[in-house]
Protein backbone atom coordinates (compact mmCIF):
# COMPACT_ATOMS: atom_id res chain seq x y z
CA UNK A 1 -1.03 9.79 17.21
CA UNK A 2 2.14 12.38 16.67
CA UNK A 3 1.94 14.36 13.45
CA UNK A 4 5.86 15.10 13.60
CA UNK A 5 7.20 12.87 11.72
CA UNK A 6 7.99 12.93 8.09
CA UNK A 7 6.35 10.18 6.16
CA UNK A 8 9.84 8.41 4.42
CA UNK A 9 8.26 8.54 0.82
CA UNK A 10 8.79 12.48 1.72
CA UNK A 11 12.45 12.48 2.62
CA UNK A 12 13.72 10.20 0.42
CA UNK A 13 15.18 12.73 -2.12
CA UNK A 14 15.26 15.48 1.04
CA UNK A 15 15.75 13.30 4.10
CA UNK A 16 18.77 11.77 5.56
CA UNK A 17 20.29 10.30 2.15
CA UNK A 18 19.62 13.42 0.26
CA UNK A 19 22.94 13.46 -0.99
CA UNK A 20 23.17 10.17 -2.08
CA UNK A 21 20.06 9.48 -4.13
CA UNK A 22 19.49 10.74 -7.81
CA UNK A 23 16.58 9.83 -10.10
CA UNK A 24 17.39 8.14 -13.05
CA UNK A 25 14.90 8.48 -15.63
CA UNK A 26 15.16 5.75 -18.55
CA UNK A 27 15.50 6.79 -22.15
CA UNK A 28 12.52 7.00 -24.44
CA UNK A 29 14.37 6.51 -27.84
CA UNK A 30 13.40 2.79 -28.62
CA UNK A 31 9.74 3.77 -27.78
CA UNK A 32 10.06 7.34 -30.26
CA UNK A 33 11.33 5.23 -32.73
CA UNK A 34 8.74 2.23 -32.11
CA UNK A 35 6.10 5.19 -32.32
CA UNK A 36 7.95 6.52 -35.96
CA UNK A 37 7.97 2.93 -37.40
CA UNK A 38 4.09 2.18 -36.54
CA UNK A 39 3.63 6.26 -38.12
CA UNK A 40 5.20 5.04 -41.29
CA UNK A 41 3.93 2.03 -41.29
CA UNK A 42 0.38 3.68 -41.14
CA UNK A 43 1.18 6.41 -43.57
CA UNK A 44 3.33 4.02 -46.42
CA UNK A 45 -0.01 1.92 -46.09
CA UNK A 46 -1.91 4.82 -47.67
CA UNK A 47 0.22 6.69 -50.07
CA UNK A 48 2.05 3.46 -51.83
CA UNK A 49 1.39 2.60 -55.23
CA UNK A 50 1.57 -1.03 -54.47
CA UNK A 51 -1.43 -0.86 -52.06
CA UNK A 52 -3.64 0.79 -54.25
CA UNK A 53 -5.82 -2.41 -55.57
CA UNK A 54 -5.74 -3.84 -52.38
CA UNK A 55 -7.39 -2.06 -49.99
CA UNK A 56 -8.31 -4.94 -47.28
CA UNK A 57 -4.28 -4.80 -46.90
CA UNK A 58 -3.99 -1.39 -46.64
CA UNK A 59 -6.53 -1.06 -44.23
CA UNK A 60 -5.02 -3.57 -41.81
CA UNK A 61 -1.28 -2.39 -42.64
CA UNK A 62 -2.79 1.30 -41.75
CA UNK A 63 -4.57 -0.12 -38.61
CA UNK A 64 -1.32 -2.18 -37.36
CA UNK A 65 0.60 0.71 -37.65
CA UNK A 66 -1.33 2.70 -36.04
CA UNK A 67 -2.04 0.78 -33.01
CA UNK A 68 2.02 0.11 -32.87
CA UNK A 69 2.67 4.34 -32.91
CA UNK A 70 -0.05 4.68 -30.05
CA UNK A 71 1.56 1.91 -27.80
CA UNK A 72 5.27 3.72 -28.94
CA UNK A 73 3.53 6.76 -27.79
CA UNK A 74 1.85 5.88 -24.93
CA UNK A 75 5.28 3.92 -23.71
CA UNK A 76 7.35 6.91 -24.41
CA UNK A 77 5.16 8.88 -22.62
CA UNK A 78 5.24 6.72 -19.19
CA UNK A 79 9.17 6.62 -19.67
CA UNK A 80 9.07 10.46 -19.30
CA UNK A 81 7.04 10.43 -16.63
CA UNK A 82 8.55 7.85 -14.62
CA UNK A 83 11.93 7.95 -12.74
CA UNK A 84 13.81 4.93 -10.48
CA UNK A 85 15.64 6.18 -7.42
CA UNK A 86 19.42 5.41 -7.87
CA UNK A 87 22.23 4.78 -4.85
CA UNK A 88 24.43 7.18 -6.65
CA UNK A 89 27.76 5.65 -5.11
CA UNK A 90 27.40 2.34 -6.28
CA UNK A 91 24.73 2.97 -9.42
CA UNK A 92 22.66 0.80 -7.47
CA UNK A 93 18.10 1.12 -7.75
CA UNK A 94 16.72 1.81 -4.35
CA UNK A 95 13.46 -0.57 -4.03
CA UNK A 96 10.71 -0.66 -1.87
CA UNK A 97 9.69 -3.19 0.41
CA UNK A 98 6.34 -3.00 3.12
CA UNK A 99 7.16 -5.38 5.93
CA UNK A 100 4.01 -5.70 8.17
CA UNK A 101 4.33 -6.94 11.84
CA UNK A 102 1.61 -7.72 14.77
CA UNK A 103 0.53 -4.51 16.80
CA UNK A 104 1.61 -6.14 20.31
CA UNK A 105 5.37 -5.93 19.02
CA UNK A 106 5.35 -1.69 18.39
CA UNK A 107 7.71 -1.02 21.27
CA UNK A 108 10.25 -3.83 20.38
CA UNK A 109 10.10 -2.65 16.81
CA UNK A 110 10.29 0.81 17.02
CA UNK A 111 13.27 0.77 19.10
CA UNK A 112 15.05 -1.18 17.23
CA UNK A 113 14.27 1.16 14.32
CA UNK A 114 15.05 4.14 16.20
CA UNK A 115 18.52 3.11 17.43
CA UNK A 116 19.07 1.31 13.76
CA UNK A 117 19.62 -2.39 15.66
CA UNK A 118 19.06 -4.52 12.33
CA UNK A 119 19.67 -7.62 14.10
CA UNK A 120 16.89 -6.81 17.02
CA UNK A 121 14.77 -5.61 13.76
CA UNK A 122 15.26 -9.31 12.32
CA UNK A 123 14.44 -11.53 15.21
CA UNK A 124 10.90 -10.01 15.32
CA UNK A 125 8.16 -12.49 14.44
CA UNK A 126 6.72 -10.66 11.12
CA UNK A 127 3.18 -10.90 10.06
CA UNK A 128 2.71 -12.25 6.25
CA UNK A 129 -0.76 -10.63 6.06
CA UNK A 130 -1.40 -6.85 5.92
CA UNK A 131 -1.61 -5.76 9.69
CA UNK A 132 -1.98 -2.32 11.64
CA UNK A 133 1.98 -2.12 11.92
CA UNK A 134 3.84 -1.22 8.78
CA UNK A 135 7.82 -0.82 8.17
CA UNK A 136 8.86 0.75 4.87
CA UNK A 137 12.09 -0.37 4.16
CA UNK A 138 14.07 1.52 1.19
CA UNK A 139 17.25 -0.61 -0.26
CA UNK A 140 19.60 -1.70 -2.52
CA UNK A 141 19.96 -5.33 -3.32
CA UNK A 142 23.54 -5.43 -2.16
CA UNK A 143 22.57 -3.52 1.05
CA UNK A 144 25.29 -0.91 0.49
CA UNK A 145 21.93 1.32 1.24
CA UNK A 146 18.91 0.98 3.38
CA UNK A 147 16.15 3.39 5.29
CA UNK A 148 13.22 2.41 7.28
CA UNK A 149 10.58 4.08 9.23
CA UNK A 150 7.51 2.41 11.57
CA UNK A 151 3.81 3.60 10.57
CA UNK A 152 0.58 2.24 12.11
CA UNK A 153 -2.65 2.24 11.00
CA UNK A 154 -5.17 4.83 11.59
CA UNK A 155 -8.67 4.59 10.13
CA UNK A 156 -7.84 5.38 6.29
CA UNK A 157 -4.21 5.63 6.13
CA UNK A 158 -0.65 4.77 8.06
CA UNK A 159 0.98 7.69 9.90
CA UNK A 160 4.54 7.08 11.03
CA UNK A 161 5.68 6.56 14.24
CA UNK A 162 8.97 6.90 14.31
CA UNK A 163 11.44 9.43 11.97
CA UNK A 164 13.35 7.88 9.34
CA UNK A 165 16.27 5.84 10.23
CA UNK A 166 19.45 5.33 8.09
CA UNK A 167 20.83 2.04 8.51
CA UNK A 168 24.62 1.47 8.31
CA UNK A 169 26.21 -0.17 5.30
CA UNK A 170 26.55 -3.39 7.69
CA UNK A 171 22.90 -2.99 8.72
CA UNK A 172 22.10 -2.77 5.25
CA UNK A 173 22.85 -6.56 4.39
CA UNK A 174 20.80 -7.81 6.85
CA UNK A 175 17.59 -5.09 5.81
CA UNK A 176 18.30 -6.68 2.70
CA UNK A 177 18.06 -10.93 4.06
CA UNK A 178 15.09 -9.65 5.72
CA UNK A 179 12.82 -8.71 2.57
């Protein structure tokens, strides 16, 4: 199996399109202040004059808002963490799609990933199940963007096979009616 190809997950903010993808992260206000209200929800429970003979309610007002602040927190938290690559042109998100296809068509469907032949790429009989042939397909739903590379399976893991292809804008639409 050749090594010397970049795996596309690599090269997507480095590759080929490095120029036109950004990372858009989205913002974690609503879950800060989701976090805040479930705080003072929590803390009002305690210190409030009006909760003071009842303690069952209280309790339970202190143990609502608590659990709401952790799930604010833990929210706000994945929202840092996490960022969507963007088509910066058109604003568009860049999704994934795995396309899996039957090992006896490799040569047909590398080539027609190497030379970036969309419509070869789309008469090719795909396989619904996982398989030991693998395209990773990268593109906008309006197919003003799309990248794809071939990997097959070796034990434990997919390696590519060919390097990563940038389909034209034209291409694109059809990457896009074949997900």
């Amino acid at each position: 199996m050749n090594n010397d190809f970049k795996v596309i997950d690599d090269t997507l903010y480095s590759g080929v399109a490095a120029e036109d993808i950004i990372q858009r992260r989205k913002s974690p206000v609503i879950a800060l202040i989701v976090a805040l209200a479930g705080s003072a929800l929590a803390v009002w429970s305690l210190t409030s004059d009006t909760m003071v003979d009842r303690g069952n309610l209280s309790s339970m007002l202190m143990l609502v808002g608590g659990l709401i602040a952790i799930v604010g927190f833990i929210k706000a938290g994945v929202t840092f963490s996490s960022a969507a690559p963007v088509y910066k042109p058109t604003g568009e998100r860049i999704r994934r799609y795995e396309i899996y296809y039957q090992a006896a068509d490799k040569p047909a469907l590398c080539a027609a990933v190497s030379s970036g032949d969309m419509e070869r790429l789309v008469n090719i009989p795909r396989n619904d199940k996982s398989s030991s042939l693998l395209l990773t397909l990268y593109a906008t739903e309006s197919g003003s963007f799309s990248m794809g590379q071939v990997s097959q399976y070796v034990p434990h893991a997919f390696e590519p096979v060919t390097d990563v292809v940038r389909f034209s804008a034209e291409q694109g639409k059809l990457a896009v009616g074949l997900v």
